[in-house]
Protein backbone atom coordinates (compact mmCIF):
# COMPACT_ATOMS: atom_id res chain seq x y z
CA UNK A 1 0.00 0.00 0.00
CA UNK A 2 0.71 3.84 -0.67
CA UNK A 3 0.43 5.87 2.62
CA UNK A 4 1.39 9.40 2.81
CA UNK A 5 2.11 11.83 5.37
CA UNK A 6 0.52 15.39 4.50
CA UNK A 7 2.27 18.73 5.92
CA UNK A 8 0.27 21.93 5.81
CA UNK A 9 0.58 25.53 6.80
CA UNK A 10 -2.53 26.26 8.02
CA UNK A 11 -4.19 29.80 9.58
CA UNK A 12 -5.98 29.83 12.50
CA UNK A 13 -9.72 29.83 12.29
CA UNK A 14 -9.65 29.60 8.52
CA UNK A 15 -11.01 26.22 8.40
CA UNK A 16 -12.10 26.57 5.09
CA UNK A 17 -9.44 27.27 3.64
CA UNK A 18 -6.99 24.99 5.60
CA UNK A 19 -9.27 22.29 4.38
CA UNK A 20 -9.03 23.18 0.43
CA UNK A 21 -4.93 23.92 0.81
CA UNK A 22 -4.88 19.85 2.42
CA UNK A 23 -7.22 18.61 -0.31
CA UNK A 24 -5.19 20.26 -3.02
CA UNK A 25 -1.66 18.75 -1.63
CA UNK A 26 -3.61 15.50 -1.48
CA UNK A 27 -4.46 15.72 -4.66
CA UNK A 28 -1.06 16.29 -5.90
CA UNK A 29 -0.06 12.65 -5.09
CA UNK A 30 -1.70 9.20 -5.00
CA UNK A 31 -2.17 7.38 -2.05
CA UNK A 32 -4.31 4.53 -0.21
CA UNK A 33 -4.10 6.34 3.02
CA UNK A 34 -3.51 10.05 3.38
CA UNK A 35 -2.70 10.98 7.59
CA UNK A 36 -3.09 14.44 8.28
CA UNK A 37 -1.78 16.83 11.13
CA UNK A 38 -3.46 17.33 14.37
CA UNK A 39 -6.50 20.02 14.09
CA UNK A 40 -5.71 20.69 10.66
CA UNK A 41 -8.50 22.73 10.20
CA UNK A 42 -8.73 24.74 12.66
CA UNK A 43 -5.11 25.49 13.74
CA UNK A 44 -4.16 24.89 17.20
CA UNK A 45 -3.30 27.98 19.45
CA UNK A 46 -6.47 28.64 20.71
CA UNK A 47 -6.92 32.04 22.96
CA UNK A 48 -9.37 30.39 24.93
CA UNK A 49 -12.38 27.97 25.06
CA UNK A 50 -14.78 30.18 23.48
CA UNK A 51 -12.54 29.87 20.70
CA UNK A 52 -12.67 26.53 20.64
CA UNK A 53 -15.91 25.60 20.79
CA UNK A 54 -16.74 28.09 18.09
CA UNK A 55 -14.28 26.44 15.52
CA UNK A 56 -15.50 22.55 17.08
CA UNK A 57 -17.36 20.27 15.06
CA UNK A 58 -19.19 17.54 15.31
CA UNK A 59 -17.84 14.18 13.97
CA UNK A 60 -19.94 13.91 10.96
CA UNK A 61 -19.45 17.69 10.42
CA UNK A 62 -18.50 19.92 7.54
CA UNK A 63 -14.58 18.65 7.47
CA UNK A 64 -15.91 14.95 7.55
CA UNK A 65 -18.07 16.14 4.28
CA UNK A 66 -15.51 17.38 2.49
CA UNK A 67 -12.64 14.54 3.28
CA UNK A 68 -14.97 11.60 2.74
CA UNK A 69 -16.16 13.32 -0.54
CA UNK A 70 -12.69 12.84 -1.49
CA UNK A 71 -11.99 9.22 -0.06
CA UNK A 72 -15.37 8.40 -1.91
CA UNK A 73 -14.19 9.57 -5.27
CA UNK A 74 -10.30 8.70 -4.59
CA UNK A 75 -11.33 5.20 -3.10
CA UNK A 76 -9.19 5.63 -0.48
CA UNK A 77 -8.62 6.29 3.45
CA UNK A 78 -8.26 9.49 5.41
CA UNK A 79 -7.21 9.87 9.15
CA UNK A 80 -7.20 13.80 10.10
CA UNK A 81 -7.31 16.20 13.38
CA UNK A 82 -10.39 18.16 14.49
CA UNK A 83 -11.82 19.54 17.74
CA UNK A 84 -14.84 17.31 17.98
CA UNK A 85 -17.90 18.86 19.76
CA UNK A 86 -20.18 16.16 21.39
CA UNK A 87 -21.43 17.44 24.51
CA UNK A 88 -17.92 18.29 25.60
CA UNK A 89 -14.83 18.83 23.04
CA UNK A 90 -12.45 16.63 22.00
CA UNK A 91 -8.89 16.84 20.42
CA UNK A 92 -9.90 14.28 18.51
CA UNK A 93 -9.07 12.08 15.33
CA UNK A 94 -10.87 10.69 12.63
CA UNK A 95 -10.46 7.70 10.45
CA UNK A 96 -12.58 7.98 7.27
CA UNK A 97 -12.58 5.55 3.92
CA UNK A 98 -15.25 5.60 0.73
CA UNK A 99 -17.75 4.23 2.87
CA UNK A 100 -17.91 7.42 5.47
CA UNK A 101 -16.77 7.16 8.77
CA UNK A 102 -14.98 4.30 10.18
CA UNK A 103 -13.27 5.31 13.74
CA UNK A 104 -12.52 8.09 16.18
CA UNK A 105 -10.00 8.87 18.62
CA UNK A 106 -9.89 10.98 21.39
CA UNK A 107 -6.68 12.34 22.74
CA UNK A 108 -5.82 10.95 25.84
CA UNK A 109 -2.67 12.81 26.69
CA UNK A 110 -3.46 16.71 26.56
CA UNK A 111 -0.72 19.08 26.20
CA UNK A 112 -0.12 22.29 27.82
CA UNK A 113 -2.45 24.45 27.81
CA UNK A 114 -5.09 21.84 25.85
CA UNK A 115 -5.42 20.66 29.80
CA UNK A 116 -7.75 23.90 29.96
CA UNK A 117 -9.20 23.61 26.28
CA UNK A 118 -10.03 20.14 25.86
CA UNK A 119 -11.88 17.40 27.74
CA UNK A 120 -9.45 14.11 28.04
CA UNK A 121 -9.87 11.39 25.64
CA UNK A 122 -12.35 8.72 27.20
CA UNK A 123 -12.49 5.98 23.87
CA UNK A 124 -8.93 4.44 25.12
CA UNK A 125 -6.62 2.86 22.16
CA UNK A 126 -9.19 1.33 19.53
CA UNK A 127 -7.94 -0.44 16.56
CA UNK A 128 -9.95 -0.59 13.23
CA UNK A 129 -10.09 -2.55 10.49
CA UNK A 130 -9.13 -1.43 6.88
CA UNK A 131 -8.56 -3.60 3.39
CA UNK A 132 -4.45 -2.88 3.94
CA UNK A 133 -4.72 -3.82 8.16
CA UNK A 134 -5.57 -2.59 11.32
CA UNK A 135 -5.01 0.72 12.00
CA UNK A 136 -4.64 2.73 15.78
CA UNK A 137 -4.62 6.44 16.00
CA UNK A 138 -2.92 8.71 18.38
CA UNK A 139 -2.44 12.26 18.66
CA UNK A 140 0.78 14.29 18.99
CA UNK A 141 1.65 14.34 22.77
CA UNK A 142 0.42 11.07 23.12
CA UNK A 143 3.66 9.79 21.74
CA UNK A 144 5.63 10.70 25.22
CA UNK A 145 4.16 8.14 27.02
CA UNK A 146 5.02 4.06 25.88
CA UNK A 147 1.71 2.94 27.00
CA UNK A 148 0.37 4.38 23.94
CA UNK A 149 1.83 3.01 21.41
CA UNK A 150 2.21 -0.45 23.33
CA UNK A 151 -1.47 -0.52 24.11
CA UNK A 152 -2.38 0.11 20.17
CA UNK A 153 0.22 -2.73 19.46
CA UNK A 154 -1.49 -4.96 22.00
CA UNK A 155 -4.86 -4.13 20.30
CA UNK A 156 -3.46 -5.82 17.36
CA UNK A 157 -2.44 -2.37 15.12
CA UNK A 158 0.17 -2.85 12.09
CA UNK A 159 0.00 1.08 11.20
CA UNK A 160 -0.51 4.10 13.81
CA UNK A 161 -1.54 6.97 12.25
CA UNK A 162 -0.40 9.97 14.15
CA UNK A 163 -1.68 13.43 13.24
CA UNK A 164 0.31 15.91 15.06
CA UNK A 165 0.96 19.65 15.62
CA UNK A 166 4.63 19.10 17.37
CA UNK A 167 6.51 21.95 19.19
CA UNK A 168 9.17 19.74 20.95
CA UNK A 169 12.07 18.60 19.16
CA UNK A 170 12.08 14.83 20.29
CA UNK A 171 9.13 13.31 18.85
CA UNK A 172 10.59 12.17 15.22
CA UNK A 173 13.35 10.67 16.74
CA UNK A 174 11.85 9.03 19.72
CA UNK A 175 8.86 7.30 16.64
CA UNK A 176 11.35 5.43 15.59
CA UNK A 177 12.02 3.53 19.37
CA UNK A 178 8.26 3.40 19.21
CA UNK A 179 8.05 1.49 16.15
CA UNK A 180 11.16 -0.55 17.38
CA UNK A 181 9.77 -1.59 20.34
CA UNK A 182 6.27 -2.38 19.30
CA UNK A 183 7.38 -3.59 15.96
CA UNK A 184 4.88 -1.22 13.96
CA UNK A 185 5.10 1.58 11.37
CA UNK A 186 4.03 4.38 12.22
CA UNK A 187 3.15 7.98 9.96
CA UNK A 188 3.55 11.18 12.29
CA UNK A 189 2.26 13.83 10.12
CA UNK A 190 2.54 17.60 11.37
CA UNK A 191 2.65 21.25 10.29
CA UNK A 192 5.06 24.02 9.93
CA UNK A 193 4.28 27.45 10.51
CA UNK A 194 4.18 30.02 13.45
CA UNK A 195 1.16 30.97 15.59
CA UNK A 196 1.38 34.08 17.86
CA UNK A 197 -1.75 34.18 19.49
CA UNK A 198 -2.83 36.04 22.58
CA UNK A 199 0.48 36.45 24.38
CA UNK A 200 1.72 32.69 23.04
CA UNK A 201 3.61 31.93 20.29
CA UNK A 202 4.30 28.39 19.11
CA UNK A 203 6.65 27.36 15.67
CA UNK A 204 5.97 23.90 14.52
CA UNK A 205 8.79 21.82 13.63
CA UNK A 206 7.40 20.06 10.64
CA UNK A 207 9.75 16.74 10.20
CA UNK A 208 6.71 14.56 9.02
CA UNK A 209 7.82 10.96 8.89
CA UNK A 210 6.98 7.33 7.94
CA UNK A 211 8.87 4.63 10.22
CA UNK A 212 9.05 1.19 9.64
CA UNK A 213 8.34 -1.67 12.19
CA UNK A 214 12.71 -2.28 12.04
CA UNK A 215 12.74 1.63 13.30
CA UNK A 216 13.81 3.00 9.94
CA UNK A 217 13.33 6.02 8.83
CA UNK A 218 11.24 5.57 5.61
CA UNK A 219 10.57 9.41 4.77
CA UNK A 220 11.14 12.63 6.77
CA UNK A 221 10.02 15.80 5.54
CA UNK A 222 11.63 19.19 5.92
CA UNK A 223 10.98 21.25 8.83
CA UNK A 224 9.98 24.65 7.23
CA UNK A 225 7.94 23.58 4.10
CA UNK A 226 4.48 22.15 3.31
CA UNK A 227 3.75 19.35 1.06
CA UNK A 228 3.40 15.78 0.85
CA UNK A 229 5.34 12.47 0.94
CA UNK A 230 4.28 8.94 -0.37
CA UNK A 231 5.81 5.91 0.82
CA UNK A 232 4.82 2.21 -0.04
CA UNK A 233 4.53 0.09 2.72
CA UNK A 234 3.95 -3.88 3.00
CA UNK A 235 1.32 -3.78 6.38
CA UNK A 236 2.21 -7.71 6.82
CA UNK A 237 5.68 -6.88 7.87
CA UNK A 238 4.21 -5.30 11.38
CA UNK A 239 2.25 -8.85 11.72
CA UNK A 240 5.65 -10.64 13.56
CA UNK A 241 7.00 -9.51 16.76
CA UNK A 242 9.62 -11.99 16.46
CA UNK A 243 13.20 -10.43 17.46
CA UNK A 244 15.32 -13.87 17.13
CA UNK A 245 14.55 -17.31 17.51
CA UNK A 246 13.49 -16.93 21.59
CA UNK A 247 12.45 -13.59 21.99
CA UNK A 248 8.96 -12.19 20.78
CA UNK A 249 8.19 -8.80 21.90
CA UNK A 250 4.30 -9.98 22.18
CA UNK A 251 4.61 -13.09 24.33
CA UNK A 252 7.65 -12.18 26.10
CA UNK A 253 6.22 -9.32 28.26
CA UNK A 254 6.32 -10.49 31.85
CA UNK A 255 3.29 -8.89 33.02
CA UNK A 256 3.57 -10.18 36.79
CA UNK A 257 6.72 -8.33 36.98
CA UNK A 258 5.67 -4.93 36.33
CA UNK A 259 4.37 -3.04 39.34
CA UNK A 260 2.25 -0.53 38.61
């Protein structure tokens, strides 16, 4: 399969817009799964939660519209950022093919000043089904902490799809332990671009990447450009957790050990 990681520039509140600009790059390239950055519509440095909730949408909102127009007509598969309004709002991402809507995730890690914004993920690490494998989501921040990717491996994912809006420099580096340990690939795909909003100002590092399940380093963007990157994967290869002959990353976890 084709899966590509899609870096945009977007402008705050101009979700309009930022949604065209992402449909035109993903136009520019062929791909069975496209993985957008973290609220890609909306931007991300939000003033405060008025703000929020008036950019918020709900799942099967006007974004959802427009991307699974496109996965429709493209017959292919979509996972993108939003701020999800249902009853409370979500950091939230969405995992869309021709047929609609397949899957949501909710952040469970909030960053910052999203502690304030948001409402934390409450849908856990769900895994979906697609015609290349299953597929886990997480978002951004979430990548800090092993148990996510671990608990998405556990759940049986071959590709995490990891829309991001990343400020810290570690996270493309540290993706690649987090395939290597959980035997994975995984396709972090973030922004570029300054916001100075209300007394903050946050530069996005860009550095989208696709990781293989060995840890390598299949693409990496640049850091101060948008666009988009196609890779061809083989999903089957995250399917063995085999190290060597005795060790199996899967099996060989020694749960009874591990004090929590």
């Amino acid at each position: 399969m084709k899966v590509a990681v899609v870096q945009t520039d977007p402008v705050f509140g101009e979700a309009d817009a930022n949604v065209r600009d992402a449909l035109a790059l993903m136009a520019s390239a062929q791909a069975d799964l496209y993985v957008l950055p973290e609220l890609f519509n909306s931007g991300y440095n939000f003033v405060d939660k008025t703000e929020v909730e008036s950019l918020a949408e709900p799942a099967h909102g006007k974004t959802y519209s427009r991307l699974s127009d496109f996965a429709s007509k493209q017959a292919c598969y979509i996972v993108y950022g939003f701020a999800e309004s249902d009853g409370l709002i979500y950091n939230s991402a969405a995992f869309v093919g021709p047929d609609g809507l397949i899957g949501l995730y909710r952040k469970v890690h909030l960053f910052s000043k999203e502690n304030i914004l948001f409402a934390p993920g409450d849908l856990g690490f769900p895994v979906f089904n697609s015609p290349f494998g299953k597929l886990g989501m997480m978002v951004c921040f979430d990548w800090i902490y092993p148990e996510s990717a671990r608990s998405l491996m556990l759940n049986g994912a071959q590709i995490i799809a990891h829309p991001s809006n990343l400020v810290l420099p570690y996270c493309p580096d540290a993706m690649v332990t987090r395939c290597l340990e959980n035997r994975v690939f995984a396709a972090t795909a973030n922004r570029i671009g300054r916001e100075d909003r209300g007394g903050s100002s946050l530069s996005y590092i860009g550095s989208s990447e696709v990781v293989s399940p060995a840890g390598k380093i299949l693409v990496r963007m640049e850091s101060e450009k948008s666009g988009i990157r196609v890779v061809e994967i083989d999903p089957a290869a995250a399917l063995s957790k085999r190290v060597n002959e005795f060790n199996d990353l899967a099996s060989g976890r020694r749960t009874s050990q591990y004090s929590l």
